[in-house]
PDB file of N, CA and C in Angstrom:
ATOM      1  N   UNK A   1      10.088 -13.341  -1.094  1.00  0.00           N
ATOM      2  CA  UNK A   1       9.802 -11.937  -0.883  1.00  0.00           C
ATOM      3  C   UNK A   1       8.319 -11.773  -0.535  1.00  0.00           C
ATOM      4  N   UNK A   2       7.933 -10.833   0.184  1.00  0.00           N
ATOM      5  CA  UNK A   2       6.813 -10.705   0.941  1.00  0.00           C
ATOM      6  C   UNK A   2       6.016  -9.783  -0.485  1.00  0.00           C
ATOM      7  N   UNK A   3       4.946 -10.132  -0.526  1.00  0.00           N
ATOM      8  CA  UNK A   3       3.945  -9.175  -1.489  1.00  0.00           C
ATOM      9  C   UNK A   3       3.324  -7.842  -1.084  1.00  0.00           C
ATOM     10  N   UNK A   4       4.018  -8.176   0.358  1.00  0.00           N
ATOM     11  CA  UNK A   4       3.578  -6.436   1.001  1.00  0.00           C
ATOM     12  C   UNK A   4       4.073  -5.850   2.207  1.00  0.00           C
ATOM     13  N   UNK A   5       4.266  -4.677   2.127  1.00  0.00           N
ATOM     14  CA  UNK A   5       5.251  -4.010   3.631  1.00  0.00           C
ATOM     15  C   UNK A   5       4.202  -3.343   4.286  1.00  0.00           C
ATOM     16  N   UNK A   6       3.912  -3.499   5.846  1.00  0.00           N
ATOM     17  CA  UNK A   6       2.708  -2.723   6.341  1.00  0.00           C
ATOM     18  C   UNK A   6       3.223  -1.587   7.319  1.00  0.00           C
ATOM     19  N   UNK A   7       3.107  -0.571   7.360  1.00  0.00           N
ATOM     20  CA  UNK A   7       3.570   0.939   8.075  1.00  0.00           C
ATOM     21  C   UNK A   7       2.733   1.166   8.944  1.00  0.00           C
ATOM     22  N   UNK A   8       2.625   1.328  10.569  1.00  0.00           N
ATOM     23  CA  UNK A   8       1.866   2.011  11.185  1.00  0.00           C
ATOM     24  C   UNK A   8       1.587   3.171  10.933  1.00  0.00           C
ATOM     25  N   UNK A   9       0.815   4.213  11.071  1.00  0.00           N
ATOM     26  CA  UNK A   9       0.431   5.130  11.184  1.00  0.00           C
ATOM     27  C   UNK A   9       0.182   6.027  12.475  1.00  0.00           C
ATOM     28  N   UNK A  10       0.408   6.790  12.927  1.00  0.00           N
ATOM     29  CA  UNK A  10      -0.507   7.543  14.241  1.00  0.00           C
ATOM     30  C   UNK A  10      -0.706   8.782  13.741  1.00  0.00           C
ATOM     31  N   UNK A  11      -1.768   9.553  14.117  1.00  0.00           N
ATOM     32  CA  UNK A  11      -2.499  10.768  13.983  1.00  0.00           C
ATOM     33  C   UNK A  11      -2.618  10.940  12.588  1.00  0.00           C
ATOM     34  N   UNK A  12      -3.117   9.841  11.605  1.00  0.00           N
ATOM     35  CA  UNK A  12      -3.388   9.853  10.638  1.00  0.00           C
ATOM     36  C   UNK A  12      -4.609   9.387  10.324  1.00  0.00           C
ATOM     37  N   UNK A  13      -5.266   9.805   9.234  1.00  0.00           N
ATOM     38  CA  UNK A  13      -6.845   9.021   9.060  1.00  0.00           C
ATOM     39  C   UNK A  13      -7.102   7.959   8.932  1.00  0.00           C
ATOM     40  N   UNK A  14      -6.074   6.873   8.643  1.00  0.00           N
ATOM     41  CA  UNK A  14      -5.541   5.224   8.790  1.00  0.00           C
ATOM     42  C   UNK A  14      -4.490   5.123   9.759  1.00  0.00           C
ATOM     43  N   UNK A  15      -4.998   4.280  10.235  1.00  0.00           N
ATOM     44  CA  UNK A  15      -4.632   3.115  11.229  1.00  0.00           C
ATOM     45  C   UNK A  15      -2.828   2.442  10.409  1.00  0.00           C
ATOM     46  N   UNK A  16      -3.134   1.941   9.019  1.00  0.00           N
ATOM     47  CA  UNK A  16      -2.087   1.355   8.572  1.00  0.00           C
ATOM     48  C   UNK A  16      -1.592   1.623   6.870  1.00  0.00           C
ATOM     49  N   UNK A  17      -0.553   1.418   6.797  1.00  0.00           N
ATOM     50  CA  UNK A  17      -0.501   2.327   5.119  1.00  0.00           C
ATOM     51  C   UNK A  17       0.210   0.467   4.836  1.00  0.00           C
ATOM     52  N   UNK A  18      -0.496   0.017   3.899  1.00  0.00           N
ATOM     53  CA  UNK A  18       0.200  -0.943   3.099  1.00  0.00           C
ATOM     54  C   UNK A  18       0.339  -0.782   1.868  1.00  0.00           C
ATOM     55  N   UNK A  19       2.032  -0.917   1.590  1.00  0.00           N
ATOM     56  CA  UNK A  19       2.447  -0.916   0.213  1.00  0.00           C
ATOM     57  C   UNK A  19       2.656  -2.249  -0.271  1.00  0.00           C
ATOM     58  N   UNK A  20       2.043  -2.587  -1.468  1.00  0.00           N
ATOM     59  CA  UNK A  20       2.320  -3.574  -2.237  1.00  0.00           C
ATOM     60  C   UNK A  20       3.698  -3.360  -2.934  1.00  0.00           C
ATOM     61  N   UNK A  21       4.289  -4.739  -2.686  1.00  0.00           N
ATOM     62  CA  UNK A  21       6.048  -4.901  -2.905  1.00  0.00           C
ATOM     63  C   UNK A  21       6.364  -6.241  -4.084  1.00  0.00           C
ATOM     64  N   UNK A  22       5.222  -6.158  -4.565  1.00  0.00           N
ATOM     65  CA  UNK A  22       5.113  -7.207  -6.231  1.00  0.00           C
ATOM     66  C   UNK A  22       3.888  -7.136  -6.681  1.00  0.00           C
ATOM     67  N   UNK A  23       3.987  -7.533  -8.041  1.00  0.00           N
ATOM     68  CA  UNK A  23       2.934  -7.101  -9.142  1.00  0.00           C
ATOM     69  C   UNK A  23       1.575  -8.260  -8.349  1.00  0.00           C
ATOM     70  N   UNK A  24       1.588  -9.188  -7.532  1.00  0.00           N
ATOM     71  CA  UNK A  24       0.280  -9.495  -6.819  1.00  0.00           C
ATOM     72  C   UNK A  24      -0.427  -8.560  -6.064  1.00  0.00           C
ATOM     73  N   UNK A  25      -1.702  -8.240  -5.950  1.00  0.00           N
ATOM     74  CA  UNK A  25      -2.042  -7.188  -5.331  1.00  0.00           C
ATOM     75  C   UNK A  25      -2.550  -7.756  -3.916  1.00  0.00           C
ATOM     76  N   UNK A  26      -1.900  -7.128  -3.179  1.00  0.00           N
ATOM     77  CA  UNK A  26      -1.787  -7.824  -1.617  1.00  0.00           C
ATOM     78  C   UNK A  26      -3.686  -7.942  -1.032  1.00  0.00           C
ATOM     79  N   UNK A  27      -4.927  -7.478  -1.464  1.00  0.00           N
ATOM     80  CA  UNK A  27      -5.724  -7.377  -1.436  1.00  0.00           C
ATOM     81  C   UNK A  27      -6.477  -9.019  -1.211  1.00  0.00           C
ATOM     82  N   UNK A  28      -5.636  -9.498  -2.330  1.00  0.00           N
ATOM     83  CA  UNK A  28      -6.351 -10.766  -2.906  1.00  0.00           C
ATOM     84  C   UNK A  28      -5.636 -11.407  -1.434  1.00  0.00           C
ATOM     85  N   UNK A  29      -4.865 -11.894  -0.880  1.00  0.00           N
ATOM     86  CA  UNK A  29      -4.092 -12.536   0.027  1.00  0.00           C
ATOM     87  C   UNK A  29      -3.805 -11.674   1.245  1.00  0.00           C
ATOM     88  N   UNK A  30      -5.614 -11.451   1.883  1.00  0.00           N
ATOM     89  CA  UNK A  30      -5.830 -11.001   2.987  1.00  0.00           C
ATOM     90  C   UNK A  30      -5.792 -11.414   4.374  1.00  0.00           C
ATOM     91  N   UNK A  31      -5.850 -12.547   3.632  1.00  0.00           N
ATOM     92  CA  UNK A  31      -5.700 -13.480   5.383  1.00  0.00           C
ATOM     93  C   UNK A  31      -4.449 -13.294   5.984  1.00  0.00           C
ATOM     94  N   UNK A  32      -3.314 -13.158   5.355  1.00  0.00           N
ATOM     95  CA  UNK A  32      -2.072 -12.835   5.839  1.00  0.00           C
ATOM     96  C   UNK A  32      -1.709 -11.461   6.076  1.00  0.00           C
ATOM     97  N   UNK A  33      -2.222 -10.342   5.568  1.00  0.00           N
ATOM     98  CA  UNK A  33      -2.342  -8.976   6.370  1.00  0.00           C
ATOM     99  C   UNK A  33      -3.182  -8.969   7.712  1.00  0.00           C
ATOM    100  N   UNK A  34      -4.312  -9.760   7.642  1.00  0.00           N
ATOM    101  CA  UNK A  34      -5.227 -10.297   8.584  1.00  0.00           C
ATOM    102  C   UNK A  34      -4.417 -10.473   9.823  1.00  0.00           C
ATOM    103  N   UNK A  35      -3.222 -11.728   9.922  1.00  0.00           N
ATOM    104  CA  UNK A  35      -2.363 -12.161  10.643  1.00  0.00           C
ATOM    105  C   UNK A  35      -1.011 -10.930  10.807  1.00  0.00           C
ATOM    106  N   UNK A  36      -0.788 -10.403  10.664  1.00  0.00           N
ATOM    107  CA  UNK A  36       0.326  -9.556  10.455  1.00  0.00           C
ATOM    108  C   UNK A  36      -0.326  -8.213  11.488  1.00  0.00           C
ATOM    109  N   UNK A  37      -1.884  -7.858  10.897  1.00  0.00           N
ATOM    110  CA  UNK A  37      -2.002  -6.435  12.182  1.00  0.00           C
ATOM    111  C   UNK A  37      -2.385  -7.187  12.896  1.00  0.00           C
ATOM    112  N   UNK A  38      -3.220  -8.581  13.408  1.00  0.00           N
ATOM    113  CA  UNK A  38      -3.848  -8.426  14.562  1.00  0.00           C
ATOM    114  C   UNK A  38      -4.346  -7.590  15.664  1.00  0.00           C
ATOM    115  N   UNK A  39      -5.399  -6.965  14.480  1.00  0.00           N
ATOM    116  CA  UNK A  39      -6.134  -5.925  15.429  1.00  0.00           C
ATOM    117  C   UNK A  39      -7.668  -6.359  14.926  1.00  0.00           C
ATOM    118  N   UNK A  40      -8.632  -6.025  15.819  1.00  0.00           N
ATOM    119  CA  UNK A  40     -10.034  -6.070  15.511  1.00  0.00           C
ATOM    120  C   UNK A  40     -10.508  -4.975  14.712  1.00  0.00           C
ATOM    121  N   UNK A  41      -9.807  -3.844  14.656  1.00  0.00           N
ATOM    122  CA  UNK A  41     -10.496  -3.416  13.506  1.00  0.00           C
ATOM    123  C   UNK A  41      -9.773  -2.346  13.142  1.00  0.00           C
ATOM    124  N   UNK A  42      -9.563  -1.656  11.870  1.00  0.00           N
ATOM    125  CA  UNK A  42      -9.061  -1.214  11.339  1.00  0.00           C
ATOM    126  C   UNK A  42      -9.297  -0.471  10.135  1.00  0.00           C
ATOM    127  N   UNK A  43      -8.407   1.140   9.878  1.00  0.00           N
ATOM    128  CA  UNK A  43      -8.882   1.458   8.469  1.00  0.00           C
ATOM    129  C   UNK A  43      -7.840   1.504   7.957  1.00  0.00           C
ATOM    130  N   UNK A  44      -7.193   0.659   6.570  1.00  0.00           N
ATOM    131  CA  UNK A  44      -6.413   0.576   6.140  1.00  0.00           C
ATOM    132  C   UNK A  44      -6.315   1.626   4.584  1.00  0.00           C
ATOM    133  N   UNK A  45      -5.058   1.949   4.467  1.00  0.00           N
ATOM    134  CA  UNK A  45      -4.891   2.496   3.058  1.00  0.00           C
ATOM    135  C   UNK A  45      -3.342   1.693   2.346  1.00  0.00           C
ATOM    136  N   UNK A  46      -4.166   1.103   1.245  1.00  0.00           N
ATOM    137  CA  UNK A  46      -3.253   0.361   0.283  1.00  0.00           C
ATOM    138  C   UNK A  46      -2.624   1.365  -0.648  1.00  0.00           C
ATOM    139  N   UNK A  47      -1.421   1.371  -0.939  1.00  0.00           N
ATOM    140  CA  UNK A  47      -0.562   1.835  -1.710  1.00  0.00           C
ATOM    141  C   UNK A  47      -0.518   0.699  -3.256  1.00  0.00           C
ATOM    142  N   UNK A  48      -0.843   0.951  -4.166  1.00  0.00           N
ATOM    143  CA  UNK A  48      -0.781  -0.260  -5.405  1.00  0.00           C
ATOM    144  C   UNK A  48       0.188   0.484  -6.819  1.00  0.00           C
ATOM    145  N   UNK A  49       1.163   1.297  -6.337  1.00  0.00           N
ATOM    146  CA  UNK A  49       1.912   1.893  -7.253  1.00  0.00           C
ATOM    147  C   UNK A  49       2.462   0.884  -8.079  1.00  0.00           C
ATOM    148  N   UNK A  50       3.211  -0.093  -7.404  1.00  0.00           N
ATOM    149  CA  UNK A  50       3.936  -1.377  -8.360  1.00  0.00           C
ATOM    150  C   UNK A  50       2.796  -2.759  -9.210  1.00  0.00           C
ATOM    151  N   UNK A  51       1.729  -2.056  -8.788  1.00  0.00           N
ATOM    152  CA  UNK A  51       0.690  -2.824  -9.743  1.00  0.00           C
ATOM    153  C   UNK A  51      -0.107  -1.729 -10.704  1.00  0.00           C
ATOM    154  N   UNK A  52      -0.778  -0.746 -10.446  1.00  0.00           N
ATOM    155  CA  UNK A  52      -1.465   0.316 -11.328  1.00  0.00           C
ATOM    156  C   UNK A  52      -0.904   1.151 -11.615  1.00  0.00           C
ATOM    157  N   UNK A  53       0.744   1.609 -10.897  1.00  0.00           N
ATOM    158  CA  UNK A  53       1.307   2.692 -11.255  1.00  0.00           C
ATOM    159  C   UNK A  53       0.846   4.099 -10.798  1.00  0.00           C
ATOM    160  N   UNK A  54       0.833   5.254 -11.272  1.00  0.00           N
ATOM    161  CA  UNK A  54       0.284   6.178 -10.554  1.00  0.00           C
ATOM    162  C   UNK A  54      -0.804   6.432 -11.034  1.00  0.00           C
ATOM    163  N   UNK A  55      -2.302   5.628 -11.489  1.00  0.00           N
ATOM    164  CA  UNK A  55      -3.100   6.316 -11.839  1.00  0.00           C
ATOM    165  C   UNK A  55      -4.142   6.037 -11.205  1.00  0.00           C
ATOM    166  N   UNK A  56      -4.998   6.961 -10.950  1.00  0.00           N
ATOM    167  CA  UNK A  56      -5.926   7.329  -9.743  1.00  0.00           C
ATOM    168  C   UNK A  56      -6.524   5.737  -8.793  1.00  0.00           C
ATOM    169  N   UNK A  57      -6.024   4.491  -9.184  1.00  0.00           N
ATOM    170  CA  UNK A  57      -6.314   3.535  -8.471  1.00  0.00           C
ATOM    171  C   UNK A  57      -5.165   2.947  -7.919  1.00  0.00           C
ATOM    172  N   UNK A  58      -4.141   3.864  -7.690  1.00  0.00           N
ATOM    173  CA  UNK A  58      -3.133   3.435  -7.122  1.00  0.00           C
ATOM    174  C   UNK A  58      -3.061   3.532  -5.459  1.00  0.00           C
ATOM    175  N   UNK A  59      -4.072   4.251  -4.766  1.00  0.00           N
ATOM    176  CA  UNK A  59      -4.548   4.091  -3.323  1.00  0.00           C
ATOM    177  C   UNK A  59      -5.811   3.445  -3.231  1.00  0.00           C
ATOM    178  N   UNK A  60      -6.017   2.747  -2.036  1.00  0.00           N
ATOM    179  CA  UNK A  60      -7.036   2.243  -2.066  1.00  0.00           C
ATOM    180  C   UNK A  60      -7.455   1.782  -0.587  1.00  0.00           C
ATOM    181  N   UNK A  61      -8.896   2.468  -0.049  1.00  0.00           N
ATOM    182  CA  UNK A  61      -9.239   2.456   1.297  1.00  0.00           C
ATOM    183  C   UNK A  61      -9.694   1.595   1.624  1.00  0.00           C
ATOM    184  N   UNK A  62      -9.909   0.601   2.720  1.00  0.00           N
ATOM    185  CA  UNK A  62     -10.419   0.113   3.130  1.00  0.00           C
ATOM    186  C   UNK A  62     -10.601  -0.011   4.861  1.00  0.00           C
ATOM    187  N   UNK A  63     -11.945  -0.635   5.188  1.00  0.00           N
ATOM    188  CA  UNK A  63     -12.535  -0.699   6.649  1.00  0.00           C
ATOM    189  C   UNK A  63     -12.581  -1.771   6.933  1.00  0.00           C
ATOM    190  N   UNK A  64     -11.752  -2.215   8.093  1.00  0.00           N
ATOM    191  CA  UNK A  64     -11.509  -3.667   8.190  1.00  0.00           C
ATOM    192  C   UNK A  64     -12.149  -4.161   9.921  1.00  0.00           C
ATOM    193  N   UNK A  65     -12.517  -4.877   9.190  1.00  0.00           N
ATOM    194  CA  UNK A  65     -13.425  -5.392  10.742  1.00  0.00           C
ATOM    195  C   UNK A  65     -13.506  -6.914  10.960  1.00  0.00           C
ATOM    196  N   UNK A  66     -12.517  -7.178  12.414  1.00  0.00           N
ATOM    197  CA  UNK A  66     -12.373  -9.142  12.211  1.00  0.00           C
ATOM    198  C   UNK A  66     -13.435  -9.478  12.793  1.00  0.00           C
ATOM    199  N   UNK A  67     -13.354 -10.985  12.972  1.00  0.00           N
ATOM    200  CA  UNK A  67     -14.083 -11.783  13.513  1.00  0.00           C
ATOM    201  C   UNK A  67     -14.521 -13.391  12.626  1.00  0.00           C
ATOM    202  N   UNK A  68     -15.467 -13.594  12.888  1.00  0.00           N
ATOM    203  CA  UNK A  68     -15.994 -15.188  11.878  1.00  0.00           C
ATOM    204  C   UNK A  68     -15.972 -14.883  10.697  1.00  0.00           C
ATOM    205  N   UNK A  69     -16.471 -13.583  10.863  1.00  0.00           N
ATOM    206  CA  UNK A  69     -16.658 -13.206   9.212  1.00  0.00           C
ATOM    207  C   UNK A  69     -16.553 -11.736   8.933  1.00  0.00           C
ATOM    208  N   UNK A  70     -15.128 -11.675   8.579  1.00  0.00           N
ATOM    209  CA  UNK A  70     -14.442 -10.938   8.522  1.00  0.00           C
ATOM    210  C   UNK A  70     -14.493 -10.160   7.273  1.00  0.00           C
ATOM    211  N   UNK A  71     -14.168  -8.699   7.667  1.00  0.00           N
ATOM    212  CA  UNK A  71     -14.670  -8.109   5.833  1.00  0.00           C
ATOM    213  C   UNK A  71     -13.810  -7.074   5.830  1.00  0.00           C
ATOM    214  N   UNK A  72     -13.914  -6.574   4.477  1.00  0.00           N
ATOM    215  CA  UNK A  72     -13.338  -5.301   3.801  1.00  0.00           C
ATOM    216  C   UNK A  72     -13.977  -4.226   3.043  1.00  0.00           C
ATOM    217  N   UNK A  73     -14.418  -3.180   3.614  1.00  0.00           N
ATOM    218  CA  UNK A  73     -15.048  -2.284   3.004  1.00  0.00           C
ATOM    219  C   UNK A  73     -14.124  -1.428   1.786  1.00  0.00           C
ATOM    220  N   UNK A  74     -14.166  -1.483   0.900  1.00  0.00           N
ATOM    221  CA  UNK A  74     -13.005  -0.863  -0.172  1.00  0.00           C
ATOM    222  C   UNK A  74     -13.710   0.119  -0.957  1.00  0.00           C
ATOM    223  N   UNK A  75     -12.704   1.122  -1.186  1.00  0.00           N
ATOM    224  CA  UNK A  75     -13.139   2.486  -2.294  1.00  0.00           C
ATOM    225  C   UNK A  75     -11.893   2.988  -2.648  1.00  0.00           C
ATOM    226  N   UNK A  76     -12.113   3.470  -3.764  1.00  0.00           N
ATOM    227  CA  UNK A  76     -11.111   4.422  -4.341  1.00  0.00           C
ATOM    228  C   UNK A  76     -10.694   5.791  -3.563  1.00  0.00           C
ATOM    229  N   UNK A  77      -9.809   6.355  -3.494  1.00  0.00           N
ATOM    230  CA  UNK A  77      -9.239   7.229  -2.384  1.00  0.00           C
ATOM    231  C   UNK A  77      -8.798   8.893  -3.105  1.00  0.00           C
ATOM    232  N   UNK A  78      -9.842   9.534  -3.038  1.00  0.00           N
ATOM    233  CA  UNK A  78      -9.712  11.093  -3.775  1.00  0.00           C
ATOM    234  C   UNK A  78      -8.312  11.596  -3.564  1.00  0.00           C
ATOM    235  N   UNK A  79      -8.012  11.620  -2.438  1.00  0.00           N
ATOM    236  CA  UNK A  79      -6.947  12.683  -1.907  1.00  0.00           C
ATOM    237  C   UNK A  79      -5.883  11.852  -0.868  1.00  0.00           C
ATOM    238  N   UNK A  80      -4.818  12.319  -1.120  1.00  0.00           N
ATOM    239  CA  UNK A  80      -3.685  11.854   0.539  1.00  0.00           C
ATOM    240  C   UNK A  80      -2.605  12.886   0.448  1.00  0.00           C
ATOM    241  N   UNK A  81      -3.062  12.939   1.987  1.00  0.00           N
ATOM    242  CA  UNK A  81      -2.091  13.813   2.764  1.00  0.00           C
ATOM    243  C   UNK A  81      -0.806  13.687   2.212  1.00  0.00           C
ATOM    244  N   UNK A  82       0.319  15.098   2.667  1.00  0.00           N
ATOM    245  CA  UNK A  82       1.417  14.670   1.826  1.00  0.00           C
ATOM    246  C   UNK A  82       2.175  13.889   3.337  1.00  0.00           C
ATOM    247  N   UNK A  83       2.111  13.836   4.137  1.00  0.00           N
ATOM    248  CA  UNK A  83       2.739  12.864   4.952  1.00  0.00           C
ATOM    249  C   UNK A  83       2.691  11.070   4.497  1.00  0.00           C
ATOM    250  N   UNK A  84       1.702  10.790   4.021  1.00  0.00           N
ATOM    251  CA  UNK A  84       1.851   9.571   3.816  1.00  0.00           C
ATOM    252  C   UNK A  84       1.808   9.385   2.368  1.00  0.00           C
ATOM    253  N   UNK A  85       2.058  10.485   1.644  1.00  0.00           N
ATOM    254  CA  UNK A  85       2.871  10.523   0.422  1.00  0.00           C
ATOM    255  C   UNK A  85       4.357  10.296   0.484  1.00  0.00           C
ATOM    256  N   UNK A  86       4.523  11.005   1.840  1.00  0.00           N
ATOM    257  CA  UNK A  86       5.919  11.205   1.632  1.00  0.00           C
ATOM    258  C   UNK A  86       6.567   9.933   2.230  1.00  0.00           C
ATOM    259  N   UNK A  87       5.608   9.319   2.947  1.00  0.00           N
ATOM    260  CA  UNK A  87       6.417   7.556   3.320  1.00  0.00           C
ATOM    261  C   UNK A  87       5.947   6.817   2.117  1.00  0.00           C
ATOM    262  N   UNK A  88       5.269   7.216   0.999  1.00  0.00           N
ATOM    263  CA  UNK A  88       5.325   5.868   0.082  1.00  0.00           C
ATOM    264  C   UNK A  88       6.637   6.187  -0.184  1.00  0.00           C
ATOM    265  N   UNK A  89       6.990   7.932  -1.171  1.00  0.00           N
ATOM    266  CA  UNK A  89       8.367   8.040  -1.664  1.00  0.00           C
ATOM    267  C   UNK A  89       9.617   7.359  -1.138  1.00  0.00           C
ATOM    268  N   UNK A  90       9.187   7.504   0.868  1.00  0.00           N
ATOM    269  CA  UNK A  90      10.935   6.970   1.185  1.00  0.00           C
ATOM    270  C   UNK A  90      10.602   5.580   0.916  1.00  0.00           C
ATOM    271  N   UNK A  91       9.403   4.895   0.954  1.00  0.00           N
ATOM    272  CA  UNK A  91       9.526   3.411   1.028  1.00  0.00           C
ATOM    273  C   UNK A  91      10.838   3.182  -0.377  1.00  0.00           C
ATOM    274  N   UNK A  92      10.073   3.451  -1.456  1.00  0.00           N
ATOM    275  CA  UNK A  92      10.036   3.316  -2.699  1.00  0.00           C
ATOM    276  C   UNK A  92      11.891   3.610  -2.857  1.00  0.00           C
ATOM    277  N   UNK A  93      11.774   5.233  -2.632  1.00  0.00           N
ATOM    278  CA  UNK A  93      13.362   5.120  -2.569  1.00  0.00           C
ATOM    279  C   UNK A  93      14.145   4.286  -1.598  1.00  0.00           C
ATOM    280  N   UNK A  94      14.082   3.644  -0.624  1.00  0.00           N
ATOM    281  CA  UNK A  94      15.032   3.531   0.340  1.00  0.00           C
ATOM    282  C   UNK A  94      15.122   1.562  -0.267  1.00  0.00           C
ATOM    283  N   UNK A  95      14.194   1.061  -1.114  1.00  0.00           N
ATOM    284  CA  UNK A  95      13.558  -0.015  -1.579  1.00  0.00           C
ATOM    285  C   UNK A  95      14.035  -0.504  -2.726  1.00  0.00           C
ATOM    286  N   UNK A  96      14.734   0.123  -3.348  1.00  0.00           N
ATOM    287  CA  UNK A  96      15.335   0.347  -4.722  1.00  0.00           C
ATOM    288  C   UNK A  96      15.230  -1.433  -5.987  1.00  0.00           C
ATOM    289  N   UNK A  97      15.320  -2.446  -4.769  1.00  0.00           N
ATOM    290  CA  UNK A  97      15.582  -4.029  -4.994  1.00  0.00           C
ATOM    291  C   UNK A  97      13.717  -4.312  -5.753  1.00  0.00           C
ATOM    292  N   UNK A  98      12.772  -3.921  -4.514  1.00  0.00           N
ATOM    293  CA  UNK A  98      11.262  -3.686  -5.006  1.00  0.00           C
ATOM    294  C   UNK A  98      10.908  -3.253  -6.039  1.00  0.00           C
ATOM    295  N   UNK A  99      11.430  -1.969  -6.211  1.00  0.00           N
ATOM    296  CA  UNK A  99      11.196  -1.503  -7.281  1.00  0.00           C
ATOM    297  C   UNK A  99      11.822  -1.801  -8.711  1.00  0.00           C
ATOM    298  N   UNK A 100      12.845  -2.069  -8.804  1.00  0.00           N
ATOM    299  CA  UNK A 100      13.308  -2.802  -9.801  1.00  0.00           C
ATOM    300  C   UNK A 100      12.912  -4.351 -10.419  1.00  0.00           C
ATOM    301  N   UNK A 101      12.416  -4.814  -9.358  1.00  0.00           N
ATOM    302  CA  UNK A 101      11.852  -6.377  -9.991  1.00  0.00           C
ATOM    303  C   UNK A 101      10.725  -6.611  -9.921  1.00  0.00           C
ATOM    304  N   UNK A 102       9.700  -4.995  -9.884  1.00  0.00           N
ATOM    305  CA  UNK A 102       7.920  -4.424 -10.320  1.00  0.00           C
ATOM    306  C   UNK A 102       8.432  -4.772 -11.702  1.00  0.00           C
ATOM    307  N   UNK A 103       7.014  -5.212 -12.471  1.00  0.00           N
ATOM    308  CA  UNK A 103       6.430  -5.137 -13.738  1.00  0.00           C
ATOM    309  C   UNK A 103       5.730  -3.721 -14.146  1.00  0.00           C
ATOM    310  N   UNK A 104       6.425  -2.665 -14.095  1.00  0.00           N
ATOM    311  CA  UNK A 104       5.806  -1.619 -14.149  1.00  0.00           C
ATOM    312  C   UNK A 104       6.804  -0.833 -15.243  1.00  0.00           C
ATOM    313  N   UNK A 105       6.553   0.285 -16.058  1.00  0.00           N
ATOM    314  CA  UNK A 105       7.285   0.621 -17.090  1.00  0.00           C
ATOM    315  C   UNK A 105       8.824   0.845 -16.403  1.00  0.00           C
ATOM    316  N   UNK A 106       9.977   1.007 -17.529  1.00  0.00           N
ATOM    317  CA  UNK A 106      11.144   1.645 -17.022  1.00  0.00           C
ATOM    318  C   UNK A 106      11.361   3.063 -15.985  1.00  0.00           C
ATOM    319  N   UNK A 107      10.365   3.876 -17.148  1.00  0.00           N
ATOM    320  CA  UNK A 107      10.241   5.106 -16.647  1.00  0.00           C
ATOM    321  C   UNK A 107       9.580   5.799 -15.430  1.00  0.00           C
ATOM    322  N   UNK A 108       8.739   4.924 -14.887  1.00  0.00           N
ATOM    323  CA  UNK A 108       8.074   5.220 -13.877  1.00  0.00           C
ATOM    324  C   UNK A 108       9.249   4.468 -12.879  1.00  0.00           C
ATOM    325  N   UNK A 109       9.773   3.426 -12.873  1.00  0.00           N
ATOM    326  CA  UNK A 109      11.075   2.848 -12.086  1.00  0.00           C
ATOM    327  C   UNK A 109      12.047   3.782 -11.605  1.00  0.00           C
ATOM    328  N   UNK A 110      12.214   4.267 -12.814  1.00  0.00           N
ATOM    329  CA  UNK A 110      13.093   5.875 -12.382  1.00  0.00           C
ATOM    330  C   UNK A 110      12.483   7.137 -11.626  1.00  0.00           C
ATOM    331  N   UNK A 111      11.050   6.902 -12.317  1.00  0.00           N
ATOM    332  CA  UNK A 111      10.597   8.491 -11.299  1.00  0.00           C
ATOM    333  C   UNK A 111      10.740   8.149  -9.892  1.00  0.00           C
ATOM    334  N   UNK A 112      10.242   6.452  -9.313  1.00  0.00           N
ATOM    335  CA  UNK A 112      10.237   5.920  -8.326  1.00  0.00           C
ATOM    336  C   UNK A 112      11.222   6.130  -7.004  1.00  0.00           C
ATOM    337  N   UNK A 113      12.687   5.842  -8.378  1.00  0.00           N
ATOM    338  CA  UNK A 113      13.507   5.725  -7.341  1.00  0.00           C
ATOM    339  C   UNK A 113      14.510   6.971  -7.201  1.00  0.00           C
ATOM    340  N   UNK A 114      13.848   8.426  -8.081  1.00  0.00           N
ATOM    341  CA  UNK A 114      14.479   9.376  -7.614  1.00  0.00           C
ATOM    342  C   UNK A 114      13.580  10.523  -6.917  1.00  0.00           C
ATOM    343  N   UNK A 115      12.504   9.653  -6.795  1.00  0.00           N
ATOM    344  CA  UNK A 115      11.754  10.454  -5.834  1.00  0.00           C
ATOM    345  C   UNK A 115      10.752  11.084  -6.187  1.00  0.00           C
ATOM    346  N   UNK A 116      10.390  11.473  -7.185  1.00  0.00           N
ATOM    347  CA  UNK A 116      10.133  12.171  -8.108  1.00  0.00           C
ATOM    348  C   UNK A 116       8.533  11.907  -8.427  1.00  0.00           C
ATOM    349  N   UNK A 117       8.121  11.137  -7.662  1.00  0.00           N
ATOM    350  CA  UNK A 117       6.645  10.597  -7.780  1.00  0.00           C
ATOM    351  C   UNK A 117       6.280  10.070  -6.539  1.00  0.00           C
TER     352      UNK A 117
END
């Protein structure tokens, strides 16, 4: 199973919405998101619900810029639109297998997969 699902975006303030899809946080094992957009540069927003759950470090921005030496500008993320709220929800619901084999409480499993968060 892949540690992360990546969503294009258009007319959004990111380029790409990645949700983490196991308790590894896809952050650490960048070289393979690296390979996956092949783009020179990029502003990404991480989704980390199945690792922090919903609390305020559960998005997370970053400015991605390739080359030899390649980097990640990262910050914590005040606010999101409800459009790309509303694609974590369908991820999450439509995902049901993901979400069930997260290390994350019961109860948040359920808010998960009825939408509800």
């Amino acid at each position: 199973m892949n540690k992360f699902q990546i969503l294009k975006l258009h007319d959004e303030p990111y380029d790409f919405l990645v949700i983490a899809t196991s308790y590894e946080n896809p952050l650490s094992s960048f070289s393979e998101i690296e390979k996956e957009l092949n783009v020179d540069e990029a502003r990404l927003l991480f989704d980390l619900t199945l690792i922090n759950g919903t609390k305020k470090n559960r998005y997370i921005k970053c400015d991605y810029q390739a080359g030899t030496d390649s980097y990640l500008l990262c910050s914590l993320v005040d606010s999101i639109d409800d459009y790309i709220k509303s694609l974590s929800h369908n991820f999450f619901t439509q995902n049901d297998d993901v979400v069930q084999k997260s290390v994350i409480p019961n109860s948040l499993k359920f808010l998960l997969k009825s939408g509800m968060v």
